[in-house]
PDB file of N, CA and C in Angstrom:
ATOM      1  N   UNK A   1     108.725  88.726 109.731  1.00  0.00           N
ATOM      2  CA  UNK A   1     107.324  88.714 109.378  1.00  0.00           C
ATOM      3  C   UNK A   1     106.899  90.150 109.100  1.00  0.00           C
ATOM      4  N   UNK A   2     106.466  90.127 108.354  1.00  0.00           N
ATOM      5  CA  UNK A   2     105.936  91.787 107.637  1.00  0.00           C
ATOM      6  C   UNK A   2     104.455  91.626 107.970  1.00  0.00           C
ATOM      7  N   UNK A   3     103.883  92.884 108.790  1.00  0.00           N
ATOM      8  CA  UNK A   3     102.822  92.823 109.841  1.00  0.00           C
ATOM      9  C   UNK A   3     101.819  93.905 108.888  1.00  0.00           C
ATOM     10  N   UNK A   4     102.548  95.141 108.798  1.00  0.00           N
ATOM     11  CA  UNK A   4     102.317  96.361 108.042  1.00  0.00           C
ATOM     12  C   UNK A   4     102.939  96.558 106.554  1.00  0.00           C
ATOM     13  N   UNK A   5     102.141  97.647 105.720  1.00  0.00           N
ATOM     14  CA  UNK A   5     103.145  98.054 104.936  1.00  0.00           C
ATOM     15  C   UNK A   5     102.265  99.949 104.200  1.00  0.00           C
ATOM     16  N   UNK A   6     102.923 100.288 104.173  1.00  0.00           N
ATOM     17  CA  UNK A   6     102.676 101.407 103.194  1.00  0.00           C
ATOM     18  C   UNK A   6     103.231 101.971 102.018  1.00  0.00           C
ATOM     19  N   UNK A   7     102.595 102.236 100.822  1.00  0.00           N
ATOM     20  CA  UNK A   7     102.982 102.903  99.694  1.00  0.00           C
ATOM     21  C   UNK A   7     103.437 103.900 100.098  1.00  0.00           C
ATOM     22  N   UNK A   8     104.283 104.774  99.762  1.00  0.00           N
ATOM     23  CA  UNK A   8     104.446 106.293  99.919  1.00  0.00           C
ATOM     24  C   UNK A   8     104.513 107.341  99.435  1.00  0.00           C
ATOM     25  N   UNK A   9     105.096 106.966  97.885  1.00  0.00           N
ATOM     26  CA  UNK A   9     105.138 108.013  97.050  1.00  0.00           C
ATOM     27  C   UNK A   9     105.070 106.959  95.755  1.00  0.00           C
ATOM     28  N   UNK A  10     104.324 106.414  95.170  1.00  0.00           N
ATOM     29  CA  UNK A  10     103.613 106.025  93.911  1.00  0.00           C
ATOM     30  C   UNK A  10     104.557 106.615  92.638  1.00  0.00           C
ATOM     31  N   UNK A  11     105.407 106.543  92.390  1.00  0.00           N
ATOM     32  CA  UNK A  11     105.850 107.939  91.143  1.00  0.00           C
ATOM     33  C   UNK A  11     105.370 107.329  89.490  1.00  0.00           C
ATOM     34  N   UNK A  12     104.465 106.099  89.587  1.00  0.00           N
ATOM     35  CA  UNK A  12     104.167 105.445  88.296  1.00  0.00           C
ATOM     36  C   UNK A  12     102.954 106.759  87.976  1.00  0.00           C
ATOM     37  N   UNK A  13     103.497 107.183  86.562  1.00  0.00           N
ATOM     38  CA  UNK A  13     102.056 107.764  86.099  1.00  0.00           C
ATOM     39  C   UNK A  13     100.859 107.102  85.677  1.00  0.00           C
ATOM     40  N   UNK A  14      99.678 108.392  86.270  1.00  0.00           N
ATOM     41  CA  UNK A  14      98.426 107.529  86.027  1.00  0.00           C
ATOM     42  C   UNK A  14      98.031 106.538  85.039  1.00  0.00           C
ATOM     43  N   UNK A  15      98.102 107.690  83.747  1.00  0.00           N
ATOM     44  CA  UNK A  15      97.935 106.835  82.519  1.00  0.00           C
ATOM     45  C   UNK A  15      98.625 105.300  82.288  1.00  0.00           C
ATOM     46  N   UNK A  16      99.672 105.221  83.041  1.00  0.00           N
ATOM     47  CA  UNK A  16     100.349 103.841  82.674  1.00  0.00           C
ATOM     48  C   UNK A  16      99.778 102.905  83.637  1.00  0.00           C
ATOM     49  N   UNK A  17      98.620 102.852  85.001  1.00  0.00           N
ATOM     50  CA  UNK A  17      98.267 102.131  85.508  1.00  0.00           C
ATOM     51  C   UNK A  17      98.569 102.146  86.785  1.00  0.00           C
ATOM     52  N   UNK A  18      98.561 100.854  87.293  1.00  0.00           N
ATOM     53  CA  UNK A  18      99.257 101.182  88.947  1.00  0.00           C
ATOM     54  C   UNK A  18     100.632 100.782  88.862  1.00  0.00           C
ATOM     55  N   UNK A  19     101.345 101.186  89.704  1.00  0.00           N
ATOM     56  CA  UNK A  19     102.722 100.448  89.604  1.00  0.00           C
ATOM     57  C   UNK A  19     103.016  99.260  90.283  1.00  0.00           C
ATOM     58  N   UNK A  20     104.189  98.685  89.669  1.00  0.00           N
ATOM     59  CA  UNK A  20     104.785  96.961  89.739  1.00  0.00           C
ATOM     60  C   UNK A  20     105.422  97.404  91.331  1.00  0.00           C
ATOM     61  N   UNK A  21     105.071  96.834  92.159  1.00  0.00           N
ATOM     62  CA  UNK A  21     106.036  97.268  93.599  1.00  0.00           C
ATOM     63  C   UNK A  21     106.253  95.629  94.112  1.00  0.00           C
ATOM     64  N   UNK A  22     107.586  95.368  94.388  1.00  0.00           N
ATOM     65  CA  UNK A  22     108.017  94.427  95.206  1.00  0.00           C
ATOM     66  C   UNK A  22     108.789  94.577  96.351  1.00  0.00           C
ATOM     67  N   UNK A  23     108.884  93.311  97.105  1.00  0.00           N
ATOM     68  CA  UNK A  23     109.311  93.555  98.031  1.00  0.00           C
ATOM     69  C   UNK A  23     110.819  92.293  98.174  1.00  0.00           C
ATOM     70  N   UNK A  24     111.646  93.397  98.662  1.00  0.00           N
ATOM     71  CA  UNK A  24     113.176  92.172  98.909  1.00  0.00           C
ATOM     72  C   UNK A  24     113.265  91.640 100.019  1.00  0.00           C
ATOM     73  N   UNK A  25     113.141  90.416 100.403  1.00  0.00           N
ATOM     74  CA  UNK A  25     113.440  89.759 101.680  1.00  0.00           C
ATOM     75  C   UNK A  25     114.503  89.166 102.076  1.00  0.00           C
ATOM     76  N   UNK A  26     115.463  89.433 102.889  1.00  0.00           N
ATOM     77  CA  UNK A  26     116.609  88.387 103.474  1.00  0.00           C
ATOM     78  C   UNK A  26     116.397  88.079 104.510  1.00  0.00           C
ATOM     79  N   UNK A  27     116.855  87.128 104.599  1.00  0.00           N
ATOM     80  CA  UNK A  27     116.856  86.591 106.204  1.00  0.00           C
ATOM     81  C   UNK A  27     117.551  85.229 106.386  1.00  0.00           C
ATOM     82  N   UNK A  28     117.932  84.541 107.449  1.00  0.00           N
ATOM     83  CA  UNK A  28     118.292  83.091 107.309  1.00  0.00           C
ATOM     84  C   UNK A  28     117.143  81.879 107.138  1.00  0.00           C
ATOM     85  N   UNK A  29     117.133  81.023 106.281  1.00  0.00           N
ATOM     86  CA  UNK A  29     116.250  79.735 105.823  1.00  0.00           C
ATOM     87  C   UNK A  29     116.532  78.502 106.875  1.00  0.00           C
ATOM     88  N   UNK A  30     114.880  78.570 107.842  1.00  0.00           N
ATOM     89  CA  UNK A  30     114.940  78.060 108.874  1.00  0.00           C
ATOM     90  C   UNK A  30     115.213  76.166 108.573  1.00  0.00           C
ATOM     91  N   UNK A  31     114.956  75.965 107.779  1.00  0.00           N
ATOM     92  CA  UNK A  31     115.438  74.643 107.561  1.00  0.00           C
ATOM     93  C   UNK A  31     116.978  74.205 107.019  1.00  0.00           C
ATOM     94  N   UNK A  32     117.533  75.264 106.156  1.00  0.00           N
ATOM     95  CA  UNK A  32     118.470  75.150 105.699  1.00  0.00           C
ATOM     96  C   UNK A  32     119.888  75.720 106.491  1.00  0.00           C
ATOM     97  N   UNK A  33     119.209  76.408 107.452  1.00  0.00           N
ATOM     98  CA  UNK A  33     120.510  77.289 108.143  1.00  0.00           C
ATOM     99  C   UNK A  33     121.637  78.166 106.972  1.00  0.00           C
ATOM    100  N   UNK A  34     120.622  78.900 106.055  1.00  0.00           N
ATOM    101  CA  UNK A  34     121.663  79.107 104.960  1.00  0.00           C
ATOM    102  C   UNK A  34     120.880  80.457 104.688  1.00  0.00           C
ATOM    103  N   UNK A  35     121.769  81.487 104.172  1.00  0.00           N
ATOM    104  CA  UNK A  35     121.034  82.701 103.664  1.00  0.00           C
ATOM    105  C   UNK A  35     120.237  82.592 102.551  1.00  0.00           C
ATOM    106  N   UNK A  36     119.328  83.829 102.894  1.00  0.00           N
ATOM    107  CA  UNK A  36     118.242  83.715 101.571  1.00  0.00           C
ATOM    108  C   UNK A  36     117.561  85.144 101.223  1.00  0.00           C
ATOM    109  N   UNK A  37     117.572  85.218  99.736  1.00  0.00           N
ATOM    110  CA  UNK A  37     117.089  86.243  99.876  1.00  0.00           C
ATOM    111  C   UNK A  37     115.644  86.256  98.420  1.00  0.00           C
ATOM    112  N   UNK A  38     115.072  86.964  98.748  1.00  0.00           N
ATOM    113  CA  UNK A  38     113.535  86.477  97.975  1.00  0.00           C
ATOM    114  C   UNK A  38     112.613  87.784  97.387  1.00  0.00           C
ATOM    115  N   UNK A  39     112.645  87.716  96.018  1.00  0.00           N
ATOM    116  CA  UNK A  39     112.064  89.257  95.680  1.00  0.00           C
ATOM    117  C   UNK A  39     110.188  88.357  95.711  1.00  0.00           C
ATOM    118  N   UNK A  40     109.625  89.322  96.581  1.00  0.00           N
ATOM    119  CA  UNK A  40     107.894  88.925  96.056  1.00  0.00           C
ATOM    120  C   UNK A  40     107.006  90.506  95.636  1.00  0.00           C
ATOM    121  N   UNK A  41     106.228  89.461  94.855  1.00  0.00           N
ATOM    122  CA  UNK A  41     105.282  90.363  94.106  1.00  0.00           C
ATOM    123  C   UNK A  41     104.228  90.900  94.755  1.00  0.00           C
ATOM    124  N   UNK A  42     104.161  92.202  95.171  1.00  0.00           N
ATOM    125  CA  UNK A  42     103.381  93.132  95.732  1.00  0.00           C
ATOM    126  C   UNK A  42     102.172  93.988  95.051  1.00  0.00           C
ATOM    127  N   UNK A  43     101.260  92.778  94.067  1.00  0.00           N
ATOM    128  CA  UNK A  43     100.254  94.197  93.375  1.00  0.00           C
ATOM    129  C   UNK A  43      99.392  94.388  93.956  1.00  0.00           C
ATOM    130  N   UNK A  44      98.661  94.295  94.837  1.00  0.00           N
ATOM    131  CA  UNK A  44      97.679  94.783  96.025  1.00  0.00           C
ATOM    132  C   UNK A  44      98.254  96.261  96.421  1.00  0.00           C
ATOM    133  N   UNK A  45      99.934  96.523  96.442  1.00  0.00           N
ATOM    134  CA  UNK A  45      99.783  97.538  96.737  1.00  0.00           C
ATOM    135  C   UNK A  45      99.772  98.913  95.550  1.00  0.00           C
ATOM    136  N   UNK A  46      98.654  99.621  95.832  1.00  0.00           N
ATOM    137  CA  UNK A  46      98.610 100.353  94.346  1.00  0.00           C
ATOM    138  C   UNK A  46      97.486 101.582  94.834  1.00  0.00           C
ATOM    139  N   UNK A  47      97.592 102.260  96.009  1.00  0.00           N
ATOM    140  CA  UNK A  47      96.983 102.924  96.242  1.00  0.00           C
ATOM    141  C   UNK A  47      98.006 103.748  97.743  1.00  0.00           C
ATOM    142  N   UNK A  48      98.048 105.354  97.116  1.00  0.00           N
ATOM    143  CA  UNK A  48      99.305 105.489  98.052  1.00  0.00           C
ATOM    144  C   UNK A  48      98.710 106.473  99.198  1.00  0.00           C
ATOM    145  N   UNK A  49      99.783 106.280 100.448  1.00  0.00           N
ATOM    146  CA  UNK A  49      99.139 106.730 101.857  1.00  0.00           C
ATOM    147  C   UNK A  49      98.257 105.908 102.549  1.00  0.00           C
ATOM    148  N   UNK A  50      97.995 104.559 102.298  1.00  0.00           N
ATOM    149  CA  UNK A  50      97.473 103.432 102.614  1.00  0.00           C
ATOM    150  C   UNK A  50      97.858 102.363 103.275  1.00  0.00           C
ATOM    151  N   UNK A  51      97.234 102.261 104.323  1.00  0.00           N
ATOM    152  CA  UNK A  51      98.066 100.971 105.048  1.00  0.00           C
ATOM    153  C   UNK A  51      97.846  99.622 104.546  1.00  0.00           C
ATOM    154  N   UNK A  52      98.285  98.742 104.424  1.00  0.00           N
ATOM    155  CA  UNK A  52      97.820  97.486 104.241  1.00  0.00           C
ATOM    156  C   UNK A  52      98.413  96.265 104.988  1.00  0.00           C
ATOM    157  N   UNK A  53      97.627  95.587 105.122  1.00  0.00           N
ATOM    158  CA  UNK A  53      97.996  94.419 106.046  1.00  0.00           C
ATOM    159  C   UNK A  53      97.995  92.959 105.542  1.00  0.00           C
ATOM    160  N   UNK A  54      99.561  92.649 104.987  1.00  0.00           N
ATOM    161  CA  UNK A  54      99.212  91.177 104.266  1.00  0.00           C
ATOM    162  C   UNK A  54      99.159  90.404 105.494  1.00  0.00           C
ATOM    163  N   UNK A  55      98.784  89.265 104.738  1.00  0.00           N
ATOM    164  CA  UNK A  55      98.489  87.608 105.748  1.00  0.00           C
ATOM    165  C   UNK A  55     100.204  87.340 105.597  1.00  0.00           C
TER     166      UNK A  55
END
């Protein structure tokens, strides 16, 4: 469970917007008893030195 998270160093230039940031998850799939691994889409985060707290 991901509680926290922080940007840290942003290196997308301004002019091009905020940057695309995801996040890679593995772990075992509690129903399946089988590995898994899961890229999700992170654009909330786009402001750096910032904590944020997903649900």
């Amino acid at each position: 469970m991901l509680h926290k998270i922080r940007l840290n160093d942003d290196e997308e230039p301004w002019l091009l917007g905020d940057a695309e940031i995801y996040a890679i998850i593995a772990g075992i799939s509690p129903e399946e008893d089988k590995p898994e691994v899961r890229i999700v889409d992170m654009p909330y985060l786009d402001t750096e030195d910032k904590q944020y707290y997903p649900n």
